[in-house]
Protein backbone atom coordinates (compact mmCIF):
# COMPACT_ATOMS: atom_id res chain seq x y z
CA UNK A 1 -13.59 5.88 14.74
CA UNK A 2 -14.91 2.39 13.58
CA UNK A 3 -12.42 -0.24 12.66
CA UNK A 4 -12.77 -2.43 8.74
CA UNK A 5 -13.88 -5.14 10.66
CA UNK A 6 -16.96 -3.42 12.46
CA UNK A 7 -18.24 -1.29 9.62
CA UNK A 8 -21.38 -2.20 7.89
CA UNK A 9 -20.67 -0.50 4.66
CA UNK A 10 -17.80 -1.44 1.89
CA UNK A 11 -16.77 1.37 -0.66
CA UNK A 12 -15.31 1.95 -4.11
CA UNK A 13 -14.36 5.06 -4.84
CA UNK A 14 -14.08 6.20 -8.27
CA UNK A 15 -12.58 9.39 -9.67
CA UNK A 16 -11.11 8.94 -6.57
CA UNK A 17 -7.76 12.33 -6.97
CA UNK A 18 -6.18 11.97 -3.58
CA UNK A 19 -8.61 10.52 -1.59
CA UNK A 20 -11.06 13.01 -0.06
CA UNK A 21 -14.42 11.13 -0.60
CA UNK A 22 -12.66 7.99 0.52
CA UNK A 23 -12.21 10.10 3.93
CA UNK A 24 -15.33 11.36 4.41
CA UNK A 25 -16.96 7.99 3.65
CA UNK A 26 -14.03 6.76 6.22
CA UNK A 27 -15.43 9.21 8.64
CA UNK A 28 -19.40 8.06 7.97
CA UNK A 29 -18.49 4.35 8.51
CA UNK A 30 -17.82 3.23 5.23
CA UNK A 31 -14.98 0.31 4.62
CA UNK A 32 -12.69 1.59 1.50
CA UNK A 33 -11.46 -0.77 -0.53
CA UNK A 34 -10.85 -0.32 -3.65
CA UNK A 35 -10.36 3.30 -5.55
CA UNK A 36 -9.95 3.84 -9.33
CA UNK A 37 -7.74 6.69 -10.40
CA UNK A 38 -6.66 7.33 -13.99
CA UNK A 39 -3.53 9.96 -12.75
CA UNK A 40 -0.60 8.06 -12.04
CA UNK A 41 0.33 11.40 -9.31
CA UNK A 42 -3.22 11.24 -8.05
CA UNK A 43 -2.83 8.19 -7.35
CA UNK A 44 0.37 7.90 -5.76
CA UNK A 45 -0.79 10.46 -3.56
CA UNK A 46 -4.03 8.18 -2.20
CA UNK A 47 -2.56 5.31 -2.08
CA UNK A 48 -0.39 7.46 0.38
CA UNK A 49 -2.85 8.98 1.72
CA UNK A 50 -5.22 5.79 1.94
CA UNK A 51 -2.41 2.97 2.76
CA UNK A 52 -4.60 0.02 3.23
CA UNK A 53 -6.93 0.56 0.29
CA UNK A 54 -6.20 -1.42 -3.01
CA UNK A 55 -5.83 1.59 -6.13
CA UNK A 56 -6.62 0.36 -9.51
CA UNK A 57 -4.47 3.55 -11.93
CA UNK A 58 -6.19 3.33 -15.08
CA UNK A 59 -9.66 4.28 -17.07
CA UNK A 60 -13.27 3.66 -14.89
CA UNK A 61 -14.52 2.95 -18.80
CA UNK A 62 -12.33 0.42 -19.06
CA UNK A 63 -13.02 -1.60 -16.71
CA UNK A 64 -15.26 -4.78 -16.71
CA UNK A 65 -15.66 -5.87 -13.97
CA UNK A 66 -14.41 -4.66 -10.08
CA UNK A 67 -14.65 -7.31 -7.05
CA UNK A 68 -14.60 -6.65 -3.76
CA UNK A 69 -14.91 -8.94 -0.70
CA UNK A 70 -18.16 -7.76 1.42
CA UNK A 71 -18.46 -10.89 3.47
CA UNK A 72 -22.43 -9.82 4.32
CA UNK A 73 -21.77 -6.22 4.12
CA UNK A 74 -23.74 -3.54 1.69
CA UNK A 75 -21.64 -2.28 -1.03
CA UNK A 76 -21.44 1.50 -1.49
CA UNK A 77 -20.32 2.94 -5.12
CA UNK A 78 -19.32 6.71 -4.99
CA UNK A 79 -17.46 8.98 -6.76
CA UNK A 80 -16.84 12.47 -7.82
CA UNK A 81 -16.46 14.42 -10.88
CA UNK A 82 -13.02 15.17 -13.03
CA UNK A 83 -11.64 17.87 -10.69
CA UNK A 84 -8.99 19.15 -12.76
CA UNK A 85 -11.30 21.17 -15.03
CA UNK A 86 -13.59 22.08 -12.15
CA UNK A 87 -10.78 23.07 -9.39
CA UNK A 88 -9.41 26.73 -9.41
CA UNK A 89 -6.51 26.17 -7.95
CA UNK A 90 -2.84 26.14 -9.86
CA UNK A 91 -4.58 27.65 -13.03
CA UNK A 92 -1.37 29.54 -14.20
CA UNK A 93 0.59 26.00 -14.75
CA UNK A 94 -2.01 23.53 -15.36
CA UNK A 95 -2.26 22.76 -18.78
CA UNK A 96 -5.58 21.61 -20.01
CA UNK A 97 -5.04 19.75 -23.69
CA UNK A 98 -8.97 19.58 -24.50
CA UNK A 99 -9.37 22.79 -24.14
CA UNK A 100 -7.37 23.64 -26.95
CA UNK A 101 -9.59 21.52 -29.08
CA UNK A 102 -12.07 23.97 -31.18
């Protein structure tokens, strides 16, 4: 596996839960630096999972403005959708508030 310093790509992950997009763009040579996670458990869990990447906890449409060093590199933005509403798993406890909107 590549090290940061020899990777020609550097990544923000948005959406980013507990870090599985930041690994697979890990594994295709991407540089993670910075993820954006609204869910204070979410992310606790990447920036466990992701130690060296910095983990902004708050709203993607909130923010104005994200920097990250490339020194040279390309920049790659990625991210995936919501999973909570998408995700079967733990469907007997997981409460879903806008759901009960009509």
């Amino acid at each position: 596996m590549r090290t940061g310093t020899d990777k020609r790509f550097v990544g923000v992950d948005l959406f980013a839960g507990a870090g599985g997009m930041s690994l697979g763009a890990r594994l295709a040579g991407i540089d993670v630096r910075l993820a954006v996670e609204i869910d204070p458990y979410a992310a606790a869990t990447y920036r466990h999972n992701h130690p060296l990447t910095q983990v902004i906890v708050g709203d993607v449409a909130k923010l104005k403005e994200i920097t990250v060093s490339k020194k040279g590199k390309e920049s790659v933005l990625f991210g995936g959708p919501p999973a909570r509403r998408f995700s079967p798993s733990n469907l007997r406890t997981c409460f879903f508030p806008y759901e009960l909107i009509t």
